[in-house]
C-alpha atoms as a PDB file:
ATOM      1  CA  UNK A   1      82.496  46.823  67.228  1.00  0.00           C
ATOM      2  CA  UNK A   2      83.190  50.729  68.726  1.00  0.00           C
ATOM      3  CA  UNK A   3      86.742  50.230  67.533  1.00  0.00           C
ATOM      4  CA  UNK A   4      85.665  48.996  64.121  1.00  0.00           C
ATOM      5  CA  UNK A   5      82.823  51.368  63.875  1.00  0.00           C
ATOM      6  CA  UNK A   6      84.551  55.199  65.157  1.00  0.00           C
ATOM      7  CA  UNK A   7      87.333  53.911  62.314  1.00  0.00           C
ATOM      8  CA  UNK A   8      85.010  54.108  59.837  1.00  0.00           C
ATOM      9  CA  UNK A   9      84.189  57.773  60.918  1.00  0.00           C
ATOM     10  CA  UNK A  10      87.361  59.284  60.021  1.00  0.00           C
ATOM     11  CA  UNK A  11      87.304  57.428  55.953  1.00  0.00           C
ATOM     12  CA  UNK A  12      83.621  58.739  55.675  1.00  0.00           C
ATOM     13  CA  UNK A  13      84.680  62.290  56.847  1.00  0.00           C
ATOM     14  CA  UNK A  14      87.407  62.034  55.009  1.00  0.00           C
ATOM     15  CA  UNK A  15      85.163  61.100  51.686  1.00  0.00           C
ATOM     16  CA  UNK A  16      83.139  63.967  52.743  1.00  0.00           C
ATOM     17  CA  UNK A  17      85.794  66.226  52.708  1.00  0.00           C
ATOM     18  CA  UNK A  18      85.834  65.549  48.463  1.00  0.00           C
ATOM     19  CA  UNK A  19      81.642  66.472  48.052  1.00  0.00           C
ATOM     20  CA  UNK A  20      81.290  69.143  51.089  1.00  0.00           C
ATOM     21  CA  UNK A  21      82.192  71.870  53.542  1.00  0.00           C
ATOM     22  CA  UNK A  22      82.905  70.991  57.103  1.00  0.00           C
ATOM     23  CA  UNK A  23      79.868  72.777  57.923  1.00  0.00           C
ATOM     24  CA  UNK A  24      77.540  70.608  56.124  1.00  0.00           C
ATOM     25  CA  UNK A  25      78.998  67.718  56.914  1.00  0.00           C
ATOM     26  CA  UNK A  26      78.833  68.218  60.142  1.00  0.00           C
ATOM     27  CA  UNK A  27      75.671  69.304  60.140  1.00  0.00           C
ATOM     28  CA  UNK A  28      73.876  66.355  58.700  1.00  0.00           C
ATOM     29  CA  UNK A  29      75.670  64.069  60.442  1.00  0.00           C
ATOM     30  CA  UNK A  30      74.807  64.978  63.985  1.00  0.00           C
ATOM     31  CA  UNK A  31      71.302  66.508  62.636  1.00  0.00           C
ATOM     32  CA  UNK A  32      70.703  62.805  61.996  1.00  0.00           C
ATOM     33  CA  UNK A  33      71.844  61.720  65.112  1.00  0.00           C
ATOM     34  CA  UNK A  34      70.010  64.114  66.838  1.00  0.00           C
ATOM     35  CA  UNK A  35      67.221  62.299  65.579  1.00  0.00           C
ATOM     36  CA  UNK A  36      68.375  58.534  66.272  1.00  0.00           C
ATOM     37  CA  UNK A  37      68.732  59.770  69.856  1.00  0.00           C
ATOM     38  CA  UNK A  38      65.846  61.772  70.216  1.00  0.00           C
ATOM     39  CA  UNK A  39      63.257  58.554  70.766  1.00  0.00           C
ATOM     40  CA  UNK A  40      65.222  58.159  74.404  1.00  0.00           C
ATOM     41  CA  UNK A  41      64.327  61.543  75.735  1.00  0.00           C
ATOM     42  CA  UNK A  42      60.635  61.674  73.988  1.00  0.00           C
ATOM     43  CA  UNK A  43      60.115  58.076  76.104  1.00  0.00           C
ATOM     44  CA  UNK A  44      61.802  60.081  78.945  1.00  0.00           C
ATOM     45  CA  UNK A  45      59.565  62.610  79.127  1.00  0.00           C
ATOM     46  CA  UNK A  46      56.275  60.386  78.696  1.00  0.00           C
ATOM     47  CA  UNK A  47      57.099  57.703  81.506  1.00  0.00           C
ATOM     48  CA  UNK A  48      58.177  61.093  83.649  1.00  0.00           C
ATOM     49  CA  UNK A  49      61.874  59.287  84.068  1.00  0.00           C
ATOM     50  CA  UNK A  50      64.166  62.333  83.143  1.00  0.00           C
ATOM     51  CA  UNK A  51      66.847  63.192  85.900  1.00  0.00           C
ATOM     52  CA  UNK A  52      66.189  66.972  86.951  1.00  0.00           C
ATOM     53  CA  UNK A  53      68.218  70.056  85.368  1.00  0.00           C
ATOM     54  CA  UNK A  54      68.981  67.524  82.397  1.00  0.00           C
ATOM     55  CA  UNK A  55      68.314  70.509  80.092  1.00  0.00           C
ATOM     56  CA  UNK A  56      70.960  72.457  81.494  1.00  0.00           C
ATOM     57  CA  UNK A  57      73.637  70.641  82.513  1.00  0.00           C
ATOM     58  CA  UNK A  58      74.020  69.358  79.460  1.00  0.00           C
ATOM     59  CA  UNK A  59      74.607  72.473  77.725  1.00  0.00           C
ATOM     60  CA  UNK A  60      78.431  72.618  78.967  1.00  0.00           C
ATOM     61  CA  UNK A  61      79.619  69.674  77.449  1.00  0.00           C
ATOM     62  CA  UNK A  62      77.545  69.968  74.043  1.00  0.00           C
ATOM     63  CA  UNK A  63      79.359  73.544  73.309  1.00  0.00           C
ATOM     64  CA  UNK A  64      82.568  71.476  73.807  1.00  0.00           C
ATOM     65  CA  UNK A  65      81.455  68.605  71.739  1.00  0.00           C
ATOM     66  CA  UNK A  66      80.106  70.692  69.164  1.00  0.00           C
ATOM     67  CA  UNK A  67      83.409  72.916  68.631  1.00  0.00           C
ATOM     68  CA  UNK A  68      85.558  69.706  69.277  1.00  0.00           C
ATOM     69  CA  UNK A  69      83.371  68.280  65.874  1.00  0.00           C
ATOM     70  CA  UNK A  70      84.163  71.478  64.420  1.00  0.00           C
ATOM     71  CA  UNK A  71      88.226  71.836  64.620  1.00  0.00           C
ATOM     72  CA  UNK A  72      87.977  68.219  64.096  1.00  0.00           C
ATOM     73  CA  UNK A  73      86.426  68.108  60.993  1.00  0.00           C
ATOM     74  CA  UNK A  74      88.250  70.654  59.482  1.00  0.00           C
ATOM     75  CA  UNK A  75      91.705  69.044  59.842  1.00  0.00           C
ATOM     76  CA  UNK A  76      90.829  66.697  57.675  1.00  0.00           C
ATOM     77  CA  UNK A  77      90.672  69.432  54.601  1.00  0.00           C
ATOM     78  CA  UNK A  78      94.541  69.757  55.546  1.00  0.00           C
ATOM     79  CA  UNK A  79      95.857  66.063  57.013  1.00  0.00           C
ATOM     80  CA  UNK A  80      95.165  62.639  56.056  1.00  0.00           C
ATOM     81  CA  UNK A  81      92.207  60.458  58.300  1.00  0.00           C
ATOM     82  CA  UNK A  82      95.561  58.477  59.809  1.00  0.00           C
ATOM     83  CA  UNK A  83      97.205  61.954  60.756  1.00  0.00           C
ATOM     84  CA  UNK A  84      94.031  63.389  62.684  1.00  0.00           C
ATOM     85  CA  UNK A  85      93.016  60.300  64.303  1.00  0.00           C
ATOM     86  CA  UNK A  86      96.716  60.131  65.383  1.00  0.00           C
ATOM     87  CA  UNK A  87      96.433  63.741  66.222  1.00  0.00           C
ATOM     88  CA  UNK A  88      93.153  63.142  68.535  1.00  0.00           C
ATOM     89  CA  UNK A  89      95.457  60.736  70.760  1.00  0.00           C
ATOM     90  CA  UNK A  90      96.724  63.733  72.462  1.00  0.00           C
ATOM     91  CA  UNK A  91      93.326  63.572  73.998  1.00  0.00           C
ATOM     92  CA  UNK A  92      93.981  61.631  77.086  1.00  0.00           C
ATOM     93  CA  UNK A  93      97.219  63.972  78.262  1.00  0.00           C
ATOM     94  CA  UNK A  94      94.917  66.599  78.217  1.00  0.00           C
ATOM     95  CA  UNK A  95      92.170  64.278  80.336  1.00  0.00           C
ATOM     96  CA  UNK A  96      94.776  63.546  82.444  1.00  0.00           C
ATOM     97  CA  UNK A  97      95.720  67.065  83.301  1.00  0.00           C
ATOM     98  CA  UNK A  98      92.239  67.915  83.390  1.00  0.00           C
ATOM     99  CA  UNK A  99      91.246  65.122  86.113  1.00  0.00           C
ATOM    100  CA  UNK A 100      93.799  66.252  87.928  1.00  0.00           C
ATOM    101  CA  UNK A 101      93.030  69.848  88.321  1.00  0.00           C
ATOM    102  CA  UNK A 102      89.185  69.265  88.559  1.00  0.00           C
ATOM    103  CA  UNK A 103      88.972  65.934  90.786  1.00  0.00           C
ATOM    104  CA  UNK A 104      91.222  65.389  93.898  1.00  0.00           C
ATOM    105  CA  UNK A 105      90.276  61.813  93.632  1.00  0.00           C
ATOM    106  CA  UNK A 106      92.329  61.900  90.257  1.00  0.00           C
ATOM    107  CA  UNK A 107      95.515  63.566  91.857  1.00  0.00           C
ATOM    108  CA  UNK A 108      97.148  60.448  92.597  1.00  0.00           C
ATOM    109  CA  UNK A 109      97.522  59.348  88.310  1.00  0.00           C
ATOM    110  CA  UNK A 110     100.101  62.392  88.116  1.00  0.00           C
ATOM    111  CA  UNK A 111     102.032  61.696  91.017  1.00  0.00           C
ATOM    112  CA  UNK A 112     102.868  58.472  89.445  1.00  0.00           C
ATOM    113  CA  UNK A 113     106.269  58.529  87.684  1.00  0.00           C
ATOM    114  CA  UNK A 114     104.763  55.794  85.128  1.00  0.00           C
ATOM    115  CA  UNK A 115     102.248  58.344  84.289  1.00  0.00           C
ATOM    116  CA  UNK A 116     104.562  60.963  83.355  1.00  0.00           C
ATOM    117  CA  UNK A 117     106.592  58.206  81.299  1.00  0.00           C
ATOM    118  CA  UNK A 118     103.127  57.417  79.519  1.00  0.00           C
ATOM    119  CA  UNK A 119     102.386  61.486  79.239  1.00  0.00           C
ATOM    120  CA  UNK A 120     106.077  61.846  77.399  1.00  0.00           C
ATOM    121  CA  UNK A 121     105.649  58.806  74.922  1.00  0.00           C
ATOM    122  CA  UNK A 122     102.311  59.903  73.812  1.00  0.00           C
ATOM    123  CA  UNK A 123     103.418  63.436  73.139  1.00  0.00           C
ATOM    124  CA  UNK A 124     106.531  61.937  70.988  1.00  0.00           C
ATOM    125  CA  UNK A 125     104.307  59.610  69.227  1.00  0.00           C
ATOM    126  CA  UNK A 126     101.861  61.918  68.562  1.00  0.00           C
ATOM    127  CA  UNK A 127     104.384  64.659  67.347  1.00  0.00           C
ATOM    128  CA  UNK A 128     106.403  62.153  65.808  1.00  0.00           C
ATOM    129  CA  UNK A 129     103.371  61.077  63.766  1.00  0.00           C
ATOM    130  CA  UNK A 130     102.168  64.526  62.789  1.00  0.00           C
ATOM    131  CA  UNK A 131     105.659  65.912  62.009  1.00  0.00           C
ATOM    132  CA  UNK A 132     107.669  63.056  60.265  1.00  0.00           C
ATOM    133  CA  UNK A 133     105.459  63.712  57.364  1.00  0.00           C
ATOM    134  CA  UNK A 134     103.792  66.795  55.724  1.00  0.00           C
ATOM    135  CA  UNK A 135     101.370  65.475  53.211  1.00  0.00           C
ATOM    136  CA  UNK A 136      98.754  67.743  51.292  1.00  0.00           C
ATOM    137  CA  UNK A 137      95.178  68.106  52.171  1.00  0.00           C
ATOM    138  CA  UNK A 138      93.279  64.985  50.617  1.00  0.00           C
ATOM    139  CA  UNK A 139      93.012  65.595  47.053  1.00  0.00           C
ATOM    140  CA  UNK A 140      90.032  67.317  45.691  1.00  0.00           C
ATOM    141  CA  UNK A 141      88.726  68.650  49.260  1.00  0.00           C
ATOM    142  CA  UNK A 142      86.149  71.279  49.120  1.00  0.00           C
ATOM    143  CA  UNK A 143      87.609  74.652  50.505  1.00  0.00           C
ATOM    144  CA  UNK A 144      91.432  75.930  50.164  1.00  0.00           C
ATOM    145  CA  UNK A 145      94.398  73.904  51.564  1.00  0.00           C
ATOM    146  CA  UNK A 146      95.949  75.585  54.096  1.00  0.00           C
ATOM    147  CA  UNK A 147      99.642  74.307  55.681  1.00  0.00           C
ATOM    148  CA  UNK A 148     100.072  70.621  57.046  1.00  0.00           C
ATOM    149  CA  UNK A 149     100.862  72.712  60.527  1.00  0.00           C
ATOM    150  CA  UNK A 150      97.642  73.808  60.794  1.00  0.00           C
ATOM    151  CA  UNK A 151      95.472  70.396  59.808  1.00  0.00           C
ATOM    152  CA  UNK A 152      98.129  69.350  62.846  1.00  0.00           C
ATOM    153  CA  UNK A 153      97.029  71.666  64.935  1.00  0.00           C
ATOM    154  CA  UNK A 154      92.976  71.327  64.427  1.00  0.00           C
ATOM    155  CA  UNK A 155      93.228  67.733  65.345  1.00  0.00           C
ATOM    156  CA  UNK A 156      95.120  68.600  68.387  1.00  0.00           C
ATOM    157  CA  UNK A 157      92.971  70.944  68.874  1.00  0.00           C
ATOM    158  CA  UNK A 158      89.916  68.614  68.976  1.00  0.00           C
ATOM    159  CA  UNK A 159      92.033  66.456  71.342  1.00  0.00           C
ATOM    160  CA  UNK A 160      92.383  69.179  73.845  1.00  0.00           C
ATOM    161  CA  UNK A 161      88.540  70.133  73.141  1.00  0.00           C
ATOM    162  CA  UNK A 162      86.924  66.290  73.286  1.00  0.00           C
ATOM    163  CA  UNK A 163      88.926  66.019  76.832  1.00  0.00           C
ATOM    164  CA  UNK A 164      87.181  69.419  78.432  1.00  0.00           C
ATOM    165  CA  UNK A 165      83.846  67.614  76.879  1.00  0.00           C
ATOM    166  CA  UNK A 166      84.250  64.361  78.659  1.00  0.00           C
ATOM    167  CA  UNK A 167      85.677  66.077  81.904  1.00  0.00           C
ATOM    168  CA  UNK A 168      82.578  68.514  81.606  1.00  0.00           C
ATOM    169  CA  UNK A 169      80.220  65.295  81.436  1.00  0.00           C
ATOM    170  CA  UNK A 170      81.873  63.959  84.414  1.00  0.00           C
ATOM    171  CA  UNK A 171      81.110  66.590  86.769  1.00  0.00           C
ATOM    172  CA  UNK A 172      78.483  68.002  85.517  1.00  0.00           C
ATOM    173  CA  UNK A 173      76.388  65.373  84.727  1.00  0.00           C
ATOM    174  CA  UNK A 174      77.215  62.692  87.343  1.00  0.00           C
ATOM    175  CA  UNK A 175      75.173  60.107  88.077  1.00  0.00           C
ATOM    176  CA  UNK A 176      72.657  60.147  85.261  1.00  0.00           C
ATOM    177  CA  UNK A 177      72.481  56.981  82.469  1.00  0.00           C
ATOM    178  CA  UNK A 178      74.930  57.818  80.074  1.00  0.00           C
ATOM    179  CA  UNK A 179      72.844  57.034  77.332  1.00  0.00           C
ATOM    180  CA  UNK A 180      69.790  59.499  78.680  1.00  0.00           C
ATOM    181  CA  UNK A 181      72.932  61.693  78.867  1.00  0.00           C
ATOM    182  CA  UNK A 182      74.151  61.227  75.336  1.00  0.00           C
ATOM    183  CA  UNK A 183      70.761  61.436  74.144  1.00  0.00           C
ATOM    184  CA  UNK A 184      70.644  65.315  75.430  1.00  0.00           C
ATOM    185  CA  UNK A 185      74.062  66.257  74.562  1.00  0.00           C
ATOM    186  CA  UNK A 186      73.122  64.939  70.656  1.00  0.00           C
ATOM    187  CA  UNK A 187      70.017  67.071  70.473  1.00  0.00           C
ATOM    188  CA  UNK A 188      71.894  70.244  71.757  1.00  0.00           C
ATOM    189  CA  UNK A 189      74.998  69.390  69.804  1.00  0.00           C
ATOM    190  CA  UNK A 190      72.518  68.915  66.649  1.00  0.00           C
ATOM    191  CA  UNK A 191      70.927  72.188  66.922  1.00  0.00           C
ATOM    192  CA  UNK A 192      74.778  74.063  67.120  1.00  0.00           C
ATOM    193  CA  UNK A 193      76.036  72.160  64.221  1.00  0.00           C
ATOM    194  CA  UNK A 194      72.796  72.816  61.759  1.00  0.00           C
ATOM    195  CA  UNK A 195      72.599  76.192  62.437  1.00  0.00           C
ATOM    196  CA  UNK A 196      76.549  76.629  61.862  1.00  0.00           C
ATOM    197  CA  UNK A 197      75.501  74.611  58.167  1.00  0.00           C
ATOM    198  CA  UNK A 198      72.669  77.033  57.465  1.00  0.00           C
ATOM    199  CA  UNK A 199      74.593  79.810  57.750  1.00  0.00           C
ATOM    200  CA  UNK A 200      78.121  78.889  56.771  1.00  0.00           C
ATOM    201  CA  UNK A 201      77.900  75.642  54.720  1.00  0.00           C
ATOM    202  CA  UNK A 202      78.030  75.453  50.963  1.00  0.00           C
ATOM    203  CA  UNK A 203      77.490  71.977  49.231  1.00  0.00           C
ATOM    204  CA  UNK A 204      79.293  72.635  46.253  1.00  0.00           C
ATOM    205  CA  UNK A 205      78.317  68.956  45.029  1.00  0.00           C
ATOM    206  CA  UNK A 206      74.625  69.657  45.933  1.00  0.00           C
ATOM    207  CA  UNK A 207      74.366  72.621  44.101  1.00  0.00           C
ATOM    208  CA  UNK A 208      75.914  70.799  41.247  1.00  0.00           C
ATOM    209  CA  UNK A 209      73.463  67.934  41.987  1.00  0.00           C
ATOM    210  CA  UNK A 210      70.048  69.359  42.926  1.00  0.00           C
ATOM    211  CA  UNK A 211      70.001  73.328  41.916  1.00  0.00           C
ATOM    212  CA  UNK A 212      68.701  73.855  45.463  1.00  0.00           C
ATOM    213  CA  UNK A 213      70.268  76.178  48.303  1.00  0.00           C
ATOM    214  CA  UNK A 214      74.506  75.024  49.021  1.00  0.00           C
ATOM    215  CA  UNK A 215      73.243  72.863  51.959  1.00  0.00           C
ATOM    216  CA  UNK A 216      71.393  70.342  50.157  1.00  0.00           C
ATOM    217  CA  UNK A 217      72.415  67.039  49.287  1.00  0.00           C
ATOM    218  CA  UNK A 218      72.351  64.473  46.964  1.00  0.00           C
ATOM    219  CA  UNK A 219      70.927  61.187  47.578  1.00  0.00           C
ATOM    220  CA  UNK A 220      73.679  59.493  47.670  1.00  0.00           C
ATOM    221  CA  UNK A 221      75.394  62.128  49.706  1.00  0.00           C
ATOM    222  CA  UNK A 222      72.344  61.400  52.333  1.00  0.00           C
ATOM    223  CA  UNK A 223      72.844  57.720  52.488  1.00  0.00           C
ATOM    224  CA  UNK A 224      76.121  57.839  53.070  1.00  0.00           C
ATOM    225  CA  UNK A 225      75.985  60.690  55.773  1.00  0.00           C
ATOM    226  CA  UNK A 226      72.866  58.518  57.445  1.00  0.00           C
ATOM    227  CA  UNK A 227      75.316  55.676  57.448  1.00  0.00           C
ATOM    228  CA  UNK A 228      78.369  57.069  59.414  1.00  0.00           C
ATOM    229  CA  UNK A 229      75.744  58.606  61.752  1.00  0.00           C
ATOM    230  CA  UNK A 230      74.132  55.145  62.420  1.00  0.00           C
ATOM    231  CA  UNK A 231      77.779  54.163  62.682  1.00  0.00           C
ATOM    232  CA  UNK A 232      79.974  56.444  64.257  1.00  0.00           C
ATOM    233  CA  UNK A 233      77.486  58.062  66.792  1.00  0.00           C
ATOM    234  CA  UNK A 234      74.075  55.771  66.966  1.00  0.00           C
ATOM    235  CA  UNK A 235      75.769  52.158  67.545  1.00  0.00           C
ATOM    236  CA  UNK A 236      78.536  53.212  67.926  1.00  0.00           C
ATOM    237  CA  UNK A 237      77.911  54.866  71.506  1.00  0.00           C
ATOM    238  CA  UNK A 238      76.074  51.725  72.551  1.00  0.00           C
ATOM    239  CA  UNK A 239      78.523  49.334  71.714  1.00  0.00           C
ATOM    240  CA  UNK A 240      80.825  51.600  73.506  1.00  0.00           C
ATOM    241  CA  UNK A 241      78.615  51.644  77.150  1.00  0.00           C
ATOM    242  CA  UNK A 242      78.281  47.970  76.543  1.00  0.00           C
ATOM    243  CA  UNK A 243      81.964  47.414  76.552  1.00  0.00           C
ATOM    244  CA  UNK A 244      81.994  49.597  79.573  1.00  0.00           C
ATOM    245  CA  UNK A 245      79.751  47.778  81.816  1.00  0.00           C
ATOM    246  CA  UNK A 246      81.257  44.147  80.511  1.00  0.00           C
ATOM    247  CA  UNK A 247      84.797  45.438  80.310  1.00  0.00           C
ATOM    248  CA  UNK A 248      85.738  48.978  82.401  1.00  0.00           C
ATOM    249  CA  UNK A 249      86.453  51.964  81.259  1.00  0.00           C
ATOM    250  CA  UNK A 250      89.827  51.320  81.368  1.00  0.00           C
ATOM    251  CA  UNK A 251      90.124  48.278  78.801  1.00  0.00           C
ATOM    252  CA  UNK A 252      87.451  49.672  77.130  1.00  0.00           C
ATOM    253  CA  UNK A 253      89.345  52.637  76.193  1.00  0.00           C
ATOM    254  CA  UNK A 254      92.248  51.096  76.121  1.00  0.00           C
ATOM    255  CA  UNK A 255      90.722  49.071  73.134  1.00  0.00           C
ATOM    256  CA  UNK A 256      90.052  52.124  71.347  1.00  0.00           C
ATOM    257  CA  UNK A 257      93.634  53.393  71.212  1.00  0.00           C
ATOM    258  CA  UNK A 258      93.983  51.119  68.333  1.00  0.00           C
ATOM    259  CA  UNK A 259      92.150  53.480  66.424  1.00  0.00           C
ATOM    260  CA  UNK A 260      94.807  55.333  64.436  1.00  0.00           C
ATOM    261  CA  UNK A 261      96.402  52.329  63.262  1.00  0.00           C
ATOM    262  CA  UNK A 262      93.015  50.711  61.987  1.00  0.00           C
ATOM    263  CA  UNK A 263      92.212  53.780  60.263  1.00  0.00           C
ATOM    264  CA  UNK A 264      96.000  53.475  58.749  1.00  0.00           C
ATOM    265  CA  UNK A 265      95.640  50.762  57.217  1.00  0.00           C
ATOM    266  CA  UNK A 266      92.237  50.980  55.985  1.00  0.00           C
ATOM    267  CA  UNK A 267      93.168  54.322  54.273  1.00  0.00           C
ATOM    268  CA  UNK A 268      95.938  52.045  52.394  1.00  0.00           C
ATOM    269  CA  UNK A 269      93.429  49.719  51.186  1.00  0.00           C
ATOM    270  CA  UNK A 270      90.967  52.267  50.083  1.00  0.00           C
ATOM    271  CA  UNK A 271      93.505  55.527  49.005  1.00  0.00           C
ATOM    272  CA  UNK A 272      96.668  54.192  48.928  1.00  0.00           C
ATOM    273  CA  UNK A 273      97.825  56.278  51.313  1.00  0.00           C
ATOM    274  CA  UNK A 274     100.652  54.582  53.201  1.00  0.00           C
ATOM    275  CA  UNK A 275     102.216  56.174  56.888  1.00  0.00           C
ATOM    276  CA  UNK A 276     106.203  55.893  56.984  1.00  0.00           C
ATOM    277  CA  UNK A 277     107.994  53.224  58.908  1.00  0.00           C
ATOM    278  CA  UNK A 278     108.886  56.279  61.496  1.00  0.00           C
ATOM    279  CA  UNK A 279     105.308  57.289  61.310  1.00  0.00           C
ATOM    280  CA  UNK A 280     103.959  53.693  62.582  1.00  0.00           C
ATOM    281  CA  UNK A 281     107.036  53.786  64.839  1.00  0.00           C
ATOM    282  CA  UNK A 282     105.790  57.339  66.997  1.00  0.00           C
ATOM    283  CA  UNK A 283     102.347  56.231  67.125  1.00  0.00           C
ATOM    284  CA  UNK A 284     103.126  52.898  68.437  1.00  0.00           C
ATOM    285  CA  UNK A 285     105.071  54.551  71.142  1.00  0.00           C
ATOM    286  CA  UNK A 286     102.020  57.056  71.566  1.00  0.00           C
ATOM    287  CA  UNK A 287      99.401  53.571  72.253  1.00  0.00           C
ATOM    288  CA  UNK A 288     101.594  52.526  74.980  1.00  0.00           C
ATOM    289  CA  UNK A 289     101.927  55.814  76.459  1.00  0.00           C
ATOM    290  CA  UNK A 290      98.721  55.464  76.658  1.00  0.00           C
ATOM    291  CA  UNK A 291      98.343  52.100  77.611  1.00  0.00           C
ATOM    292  CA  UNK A 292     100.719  52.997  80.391  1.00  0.00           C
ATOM    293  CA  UNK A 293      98.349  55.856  81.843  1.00  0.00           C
ATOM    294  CA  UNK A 294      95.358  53.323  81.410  1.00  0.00           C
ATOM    295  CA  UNK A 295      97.323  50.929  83.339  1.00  0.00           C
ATOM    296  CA  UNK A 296      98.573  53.235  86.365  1.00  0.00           C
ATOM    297  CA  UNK A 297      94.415  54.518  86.224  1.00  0.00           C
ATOM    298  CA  UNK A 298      93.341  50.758  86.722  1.00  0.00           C
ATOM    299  CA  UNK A 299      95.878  49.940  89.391  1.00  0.00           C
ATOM    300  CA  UNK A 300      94.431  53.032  91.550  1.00  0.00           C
ATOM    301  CA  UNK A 301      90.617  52.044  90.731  1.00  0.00           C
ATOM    302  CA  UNK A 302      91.699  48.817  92.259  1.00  0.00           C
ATOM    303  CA  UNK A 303      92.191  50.454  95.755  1.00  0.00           C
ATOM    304  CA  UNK A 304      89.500  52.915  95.552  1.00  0.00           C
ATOM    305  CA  UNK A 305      86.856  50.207  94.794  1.00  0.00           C
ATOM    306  CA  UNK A 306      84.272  53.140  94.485  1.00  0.00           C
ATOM    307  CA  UNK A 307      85.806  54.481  91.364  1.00  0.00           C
ATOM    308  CA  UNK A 308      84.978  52.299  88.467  1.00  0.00           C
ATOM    309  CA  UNK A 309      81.484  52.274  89.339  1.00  0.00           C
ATOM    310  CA  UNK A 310      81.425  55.661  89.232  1.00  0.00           C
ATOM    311  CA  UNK A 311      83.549  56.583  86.038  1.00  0.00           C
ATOM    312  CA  UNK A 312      81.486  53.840  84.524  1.00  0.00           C
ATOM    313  CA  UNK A 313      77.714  55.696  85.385  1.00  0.00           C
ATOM    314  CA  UNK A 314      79.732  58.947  84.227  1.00  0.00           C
ATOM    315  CA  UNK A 315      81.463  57.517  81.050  1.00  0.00           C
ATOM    316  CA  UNK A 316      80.855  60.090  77.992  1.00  0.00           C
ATOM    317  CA  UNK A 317      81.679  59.170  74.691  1.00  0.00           C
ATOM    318  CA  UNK A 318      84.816  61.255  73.984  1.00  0.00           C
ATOM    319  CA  UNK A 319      86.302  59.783  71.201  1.00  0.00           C
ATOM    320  CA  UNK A 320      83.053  60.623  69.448  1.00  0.00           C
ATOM    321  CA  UNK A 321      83.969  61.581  66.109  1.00  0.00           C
END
């Protein structure tokens, strides 16, 4: 269910991306789920349950989260939702680099030769996948059309920037329920997003649609934005620490690398839009790259029996899209 629902993200940004701005998109999507979530911390507060310094440490990760949904968003004005999701893969080289410069218990993953093996074939799928193929920005996006390169690099980009947010979760805001967690990152990565739309977004469509101010939206516009944030971030987070606690992080994760080629071939159905045989080729050899550093991860949890337990109470979502 998290692999079928953060595919769906990608199409409905991508649909998005023919209506609205980045900034407005954005912006109602994680206004709404700023909402969904905020029920958790309101019962929080009441029953007197919140962990200390909540407020503040999660202010770290939601600037990362918030400009990782930012640079995110926007490549998908420039690359198809195949090409960024492909593009976001590159996230878990940069975790591993980060886990190794920020947690000595991580150290060991890098001294692996596997790991480097799995570090080499993601970064050849991944490029592979980007480069193989320049299409156009999806047709009719709101905004101008810059190069493929750069649609490339904004989705790399969000890789690098989703990694520093789940590393930032993990030490900063160890040991607390990772929904309670979530639930405070959303709010503070709401109120960055909405004022980024009330400033910079223009709804060409609602202006069209309503006459109001270029931030409004349609009706259907609404429903369809409440929908991938009920989705993508609401359900799809729980399903996700579900998984977790039945599953590991590892296999959890692991699941999700499928990802890019879900969102492949649902963009066929729905657009047409077909990868090349070398395309599905690279990002085949960019899953088991990462299946490979999943793998070597699992075999050292195994002999550090302590570690699951505690990447599972630290899990953040950060293929959040």
């Amino acid at each position: 269910m998290t692999l079928l629902g953060w595919s769906a993200v990608p199409l409905f940004i991508q649909h998005f991306s023919t209506q609205l701005d980045a900034w407005t998109s954005n912006g109602w999507r994680y206004g709404l789920a700023a909402l969904i979530w905020a029920p958790v911390l309101i019962v929080g507060a009441i029953r007197g349950t919140l962990p200390k310094g909540l407020a503040r440490k999660a202010i770290l990760p939601s600037v990362f989260n918030a400009t990782g949904q930012t640079v995110f968003a926007f490549s998908f004005y420039h690359v198809d939702p195949a090409v960024a999701t492909f593009g976001l893969r590159s996230q878990i080289v940069f975790v591993a680099i980060g886990a190794y410069l920020l947690f000595p218990s991580e150290r060991a993953l890098l001294r692996t030769p596997l790991s480097w093996l799995g570090i080499l074939l993601v970064l050849c799928g991944v490029g592979g996948t980007l480069f193989l193929k320049g299409p156009a920005g999806p047709t009719g996006s709101v905004g101008v059309h810059a190069s493929h390169g750069l649609g490339v690099s904004l989705a790399v980009a969000g890789g690098l920037l989703f990694a520093a947010y789940g590393l930032s979760v993990r030490r900063g805001l160890a040991g607390i329920n990772p929904v309670i967690a979530f639930a405070a990152i959303s709010q503070y990565t709401a109120l960055i997003l909405v004022s980024a739309m009330l400033v910079m977004g223009r709804n060409k469509a609602g202006v069209a649609d309503l006459g109001l101010s270029g931030w409004m939206l349609s009706t259907n516009q609404f429903l369809l934005l409440l929908l991938s944030s009920i989705i993508g971030i609401a359900l799809g987070h729980v399903f996700y620490y579900i998984a977790i606690a039945r599953l590991g992080v590892a296999v959890s994760t692991g699941v999700v690398q499928l990802q890019p080629f879900v969102v492949a071939i649902a963009q066929l159905l729905l657009n047409g839009v077909l990868l090349t045989g070398a395309q599905w080729f690279s990002g085949s050899l960019a899953v088991v790259g990462a299946g490979l550093l999943l793998t070597v991860q699992w075999r050292l949890s195994r002999r550090r029996p302590t570690l699951p337990q505690r990447e599972a109470a630290t899990a953040s979502p950060m293929d959040a899209t």
